[in-house]
N, C-alpha and C. Protein backbone atom coordinates (compact mmCIF):
# COMPACT_ATOMS: atom_id res chain seq x y z
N UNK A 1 -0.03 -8.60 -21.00
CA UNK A 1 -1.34 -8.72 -21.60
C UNK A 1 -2.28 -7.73 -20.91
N UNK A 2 -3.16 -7.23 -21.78
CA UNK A 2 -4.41 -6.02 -20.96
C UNK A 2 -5.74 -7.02 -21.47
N UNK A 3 -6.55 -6.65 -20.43
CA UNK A 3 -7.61 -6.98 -20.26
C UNK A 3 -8.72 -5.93 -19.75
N UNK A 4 -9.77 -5.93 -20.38
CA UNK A 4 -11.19 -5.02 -20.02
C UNK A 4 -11.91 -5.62 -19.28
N UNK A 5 -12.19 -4.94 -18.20
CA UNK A 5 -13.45 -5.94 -17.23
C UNK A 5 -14.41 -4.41 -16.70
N UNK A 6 -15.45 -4.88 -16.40
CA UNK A 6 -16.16 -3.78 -15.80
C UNK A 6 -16.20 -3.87 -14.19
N UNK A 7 -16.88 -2.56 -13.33
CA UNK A 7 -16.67 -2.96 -12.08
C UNK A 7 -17.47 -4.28 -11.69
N UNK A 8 -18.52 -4.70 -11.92
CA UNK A 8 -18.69 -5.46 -11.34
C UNK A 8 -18.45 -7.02 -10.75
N UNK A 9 -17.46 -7.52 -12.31
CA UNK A 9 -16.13 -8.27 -12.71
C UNK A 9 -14.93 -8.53 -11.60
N UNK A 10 -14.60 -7.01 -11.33
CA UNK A 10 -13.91 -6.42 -10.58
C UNK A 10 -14.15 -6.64 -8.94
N UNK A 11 -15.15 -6.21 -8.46
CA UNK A 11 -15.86 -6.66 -7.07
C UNK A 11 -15.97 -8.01 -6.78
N UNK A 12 -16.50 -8.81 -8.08
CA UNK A 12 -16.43 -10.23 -7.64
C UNK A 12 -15.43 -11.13 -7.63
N UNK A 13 -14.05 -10.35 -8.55
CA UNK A 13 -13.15 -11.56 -8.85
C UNK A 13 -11.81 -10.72 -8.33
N UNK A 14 -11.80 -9.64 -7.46
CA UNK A 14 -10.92 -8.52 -6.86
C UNK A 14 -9.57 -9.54 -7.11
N UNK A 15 -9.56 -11.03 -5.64
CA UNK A 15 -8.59 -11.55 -5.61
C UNK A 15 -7.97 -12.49 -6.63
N UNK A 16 -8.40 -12.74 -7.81
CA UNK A 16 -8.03 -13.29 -8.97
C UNK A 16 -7.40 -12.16 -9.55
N UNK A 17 -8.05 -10.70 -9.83
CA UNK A 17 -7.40 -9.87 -10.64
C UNK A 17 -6.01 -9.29 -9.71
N UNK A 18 -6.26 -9.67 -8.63
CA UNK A 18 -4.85 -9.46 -7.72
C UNK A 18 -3.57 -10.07 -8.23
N UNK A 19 -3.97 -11.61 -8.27
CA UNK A 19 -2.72 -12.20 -8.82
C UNK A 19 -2.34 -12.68 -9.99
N UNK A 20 -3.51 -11.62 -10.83
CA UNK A 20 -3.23 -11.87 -12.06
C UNK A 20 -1.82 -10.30 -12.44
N UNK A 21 -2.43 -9.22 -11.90
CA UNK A 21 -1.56 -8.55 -11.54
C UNK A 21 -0.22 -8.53 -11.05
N UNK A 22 -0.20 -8.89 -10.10
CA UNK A 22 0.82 -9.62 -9.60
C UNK A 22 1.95 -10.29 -10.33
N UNK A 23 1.23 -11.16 -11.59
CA UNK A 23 2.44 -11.38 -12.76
C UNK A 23 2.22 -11.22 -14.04
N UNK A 24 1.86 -9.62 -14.06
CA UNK A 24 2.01 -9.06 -14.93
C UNK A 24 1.29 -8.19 -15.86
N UNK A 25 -0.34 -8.76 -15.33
CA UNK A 25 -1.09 -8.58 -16.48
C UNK A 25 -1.80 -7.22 -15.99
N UNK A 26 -2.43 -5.97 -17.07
CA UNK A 26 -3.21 -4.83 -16.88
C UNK A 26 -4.84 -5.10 -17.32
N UNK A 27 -5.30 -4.58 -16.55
CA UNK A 27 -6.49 -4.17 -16.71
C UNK A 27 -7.17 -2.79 -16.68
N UNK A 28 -8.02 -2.93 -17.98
CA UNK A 28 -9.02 -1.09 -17.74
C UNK A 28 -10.25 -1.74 -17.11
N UNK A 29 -10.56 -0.94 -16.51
CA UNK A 29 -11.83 -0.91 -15.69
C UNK A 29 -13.07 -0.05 -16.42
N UNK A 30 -14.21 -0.99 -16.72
CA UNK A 30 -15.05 0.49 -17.39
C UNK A 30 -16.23 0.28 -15.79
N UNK A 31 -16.48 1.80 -15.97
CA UNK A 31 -17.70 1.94 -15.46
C UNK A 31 -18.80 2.70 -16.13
N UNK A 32 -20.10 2.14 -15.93
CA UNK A 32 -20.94 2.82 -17.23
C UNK A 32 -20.35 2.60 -18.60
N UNK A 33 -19.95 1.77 -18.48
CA UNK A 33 -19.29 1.11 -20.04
C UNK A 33 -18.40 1.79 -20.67
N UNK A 34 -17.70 2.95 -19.43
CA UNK A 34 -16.87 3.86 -20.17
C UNK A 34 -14.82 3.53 -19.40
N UNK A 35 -14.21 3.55 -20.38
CA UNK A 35 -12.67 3.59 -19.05
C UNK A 35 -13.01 4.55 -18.07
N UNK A 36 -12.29 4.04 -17.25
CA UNK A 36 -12.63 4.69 -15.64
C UNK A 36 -11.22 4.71 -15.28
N UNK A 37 -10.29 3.43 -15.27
CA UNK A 37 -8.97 2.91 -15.02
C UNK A 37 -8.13 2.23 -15.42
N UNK A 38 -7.29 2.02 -15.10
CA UNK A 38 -6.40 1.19 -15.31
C UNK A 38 -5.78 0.38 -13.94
N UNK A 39 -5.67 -0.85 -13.79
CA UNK A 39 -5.02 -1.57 -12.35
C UNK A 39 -3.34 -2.01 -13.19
N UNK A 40 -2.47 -1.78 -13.13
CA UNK A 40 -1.19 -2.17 -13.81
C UNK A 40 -0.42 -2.53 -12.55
N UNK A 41 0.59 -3.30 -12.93
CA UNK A 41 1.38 -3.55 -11.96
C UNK A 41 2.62 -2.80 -11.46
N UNK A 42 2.95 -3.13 -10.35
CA UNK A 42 4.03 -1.54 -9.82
C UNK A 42 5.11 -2.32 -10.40
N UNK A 43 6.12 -0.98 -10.25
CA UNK A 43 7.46 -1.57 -10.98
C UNK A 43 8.07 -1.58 -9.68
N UNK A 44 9.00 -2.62 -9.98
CA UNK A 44 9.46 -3.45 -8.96
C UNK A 44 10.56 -2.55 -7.66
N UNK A 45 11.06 -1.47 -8.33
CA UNK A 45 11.62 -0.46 -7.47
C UNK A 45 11.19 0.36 -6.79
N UNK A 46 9.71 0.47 -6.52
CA UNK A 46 8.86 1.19 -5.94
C UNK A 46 8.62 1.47 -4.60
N UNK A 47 9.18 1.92 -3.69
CA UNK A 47 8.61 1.63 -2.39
C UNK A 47 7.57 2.78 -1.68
N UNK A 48 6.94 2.22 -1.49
CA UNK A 48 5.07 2.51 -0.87
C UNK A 48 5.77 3.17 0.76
N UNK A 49 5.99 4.16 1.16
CA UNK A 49 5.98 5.02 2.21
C UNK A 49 4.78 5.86 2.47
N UNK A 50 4.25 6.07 3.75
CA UNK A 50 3.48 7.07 4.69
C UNK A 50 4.46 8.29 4.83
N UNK A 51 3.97 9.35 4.63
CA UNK A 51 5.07 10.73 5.25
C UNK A 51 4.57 10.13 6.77
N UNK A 52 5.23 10.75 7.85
CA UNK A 52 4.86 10.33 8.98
C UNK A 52 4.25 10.63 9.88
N UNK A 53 3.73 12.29 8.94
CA UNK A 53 2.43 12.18 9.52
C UNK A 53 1.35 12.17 9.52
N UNK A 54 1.36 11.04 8.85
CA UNK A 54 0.24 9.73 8.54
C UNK A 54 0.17 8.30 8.81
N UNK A 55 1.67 8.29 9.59
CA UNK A 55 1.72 6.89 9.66
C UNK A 55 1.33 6.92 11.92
N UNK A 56 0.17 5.81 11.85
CA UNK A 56 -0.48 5.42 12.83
C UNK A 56 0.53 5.41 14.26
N UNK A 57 1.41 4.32 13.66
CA UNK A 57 2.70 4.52 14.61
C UNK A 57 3.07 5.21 15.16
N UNK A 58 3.63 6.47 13.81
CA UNK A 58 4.52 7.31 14.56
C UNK A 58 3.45 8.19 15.20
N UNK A 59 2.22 8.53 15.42
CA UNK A 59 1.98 9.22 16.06
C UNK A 59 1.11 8.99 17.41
N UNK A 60 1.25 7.63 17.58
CA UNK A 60 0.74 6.83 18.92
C UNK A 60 1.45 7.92 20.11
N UNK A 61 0.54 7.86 20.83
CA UNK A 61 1.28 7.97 22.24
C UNK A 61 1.93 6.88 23.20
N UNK A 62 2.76 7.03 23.80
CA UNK A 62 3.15 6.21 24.61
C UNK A 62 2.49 4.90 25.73
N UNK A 63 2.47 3.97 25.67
CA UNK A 63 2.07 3.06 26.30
C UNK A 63 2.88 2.69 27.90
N UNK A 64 4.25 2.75 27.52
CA UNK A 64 4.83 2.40 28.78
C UNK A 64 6.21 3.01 28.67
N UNK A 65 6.79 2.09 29.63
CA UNK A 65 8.11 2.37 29.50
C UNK A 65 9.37 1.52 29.19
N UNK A 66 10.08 1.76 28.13
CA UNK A 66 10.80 0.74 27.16
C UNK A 66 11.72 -0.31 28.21
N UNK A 67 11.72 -1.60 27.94
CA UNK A 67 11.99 -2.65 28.70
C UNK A 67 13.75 -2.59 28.56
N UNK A 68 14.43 -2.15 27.54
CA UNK A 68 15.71 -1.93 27.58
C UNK A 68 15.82 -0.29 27.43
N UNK A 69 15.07 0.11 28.31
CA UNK A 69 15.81 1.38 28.63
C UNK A 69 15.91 2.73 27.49
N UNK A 70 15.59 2.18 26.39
CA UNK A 70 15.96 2.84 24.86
C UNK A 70 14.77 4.32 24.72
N UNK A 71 14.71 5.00 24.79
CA UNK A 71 14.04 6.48 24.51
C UNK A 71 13.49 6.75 23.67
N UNK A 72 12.30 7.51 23.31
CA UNK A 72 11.42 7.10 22.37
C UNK A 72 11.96 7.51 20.81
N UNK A 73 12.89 8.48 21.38
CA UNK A 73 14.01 9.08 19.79
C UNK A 73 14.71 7.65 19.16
N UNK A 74 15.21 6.58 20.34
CA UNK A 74 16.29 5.64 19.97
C UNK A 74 14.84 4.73 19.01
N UNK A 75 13.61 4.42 19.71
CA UNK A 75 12.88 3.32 18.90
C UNK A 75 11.80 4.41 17.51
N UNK A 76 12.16 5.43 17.42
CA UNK A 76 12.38 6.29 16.16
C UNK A 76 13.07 6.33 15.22
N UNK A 77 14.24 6.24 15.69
CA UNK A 77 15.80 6.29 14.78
C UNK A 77 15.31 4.44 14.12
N UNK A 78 15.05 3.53 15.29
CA UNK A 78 15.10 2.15 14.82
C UNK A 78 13.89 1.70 13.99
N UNK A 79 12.87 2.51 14.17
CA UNK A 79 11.53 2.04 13.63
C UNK A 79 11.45 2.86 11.91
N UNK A 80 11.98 4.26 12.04
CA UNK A 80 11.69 5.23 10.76
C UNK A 80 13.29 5.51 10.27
N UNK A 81 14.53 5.01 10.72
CA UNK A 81 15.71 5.16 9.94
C UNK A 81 16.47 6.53 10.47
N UNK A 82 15.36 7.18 11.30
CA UNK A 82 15.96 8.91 11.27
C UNK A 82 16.02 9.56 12.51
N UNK A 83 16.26 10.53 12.75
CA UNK A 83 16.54 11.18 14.05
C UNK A 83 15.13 12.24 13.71
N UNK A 84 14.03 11.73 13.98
CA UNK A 84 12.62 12.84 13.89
C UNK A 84 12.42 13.80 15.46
């Protein structure tokens, strides 16, 4: 089902249109009474990644020193899948 709401709709009822989303339903967004958007729901195979360098994590500096010994490549390989 689609639904029209304007922003201000939108601002007040964000977490309703969340889980209305959530199962299933689209919305256009007008602003100035005009489409602006669309909020649709992701398809279910989607996965939401940071390149990494953007992700907060990977570019922390070091705090200490790893309690089992493991190197910051080994909690790399374990944290991002890869040898970075």
């Amino acid at each position: 089902m689609q639904s029209t709401i304007n922003t201000k709709e939108l601002r007040t009822s964000l977490s309703k249109i969340i889980e209305s989303v959530k199962r299933g339903e689209r919305f256009i967004v007008l602003y100035k009474n005009k489409p602006a958007f669309q909020i649709v729901p992701l398809d279910e195979d989607v996965e939401i990644t940071l390149p990494l360098s953007q992700d907060p994590l990977y570019k922390a500096k070091a705090l200490g020193e790893s309690s089992n010994g493991a190197s910051a490549k080994d909690h790399d390989s374990i944290l991002y899948g890869n040898d970075s």
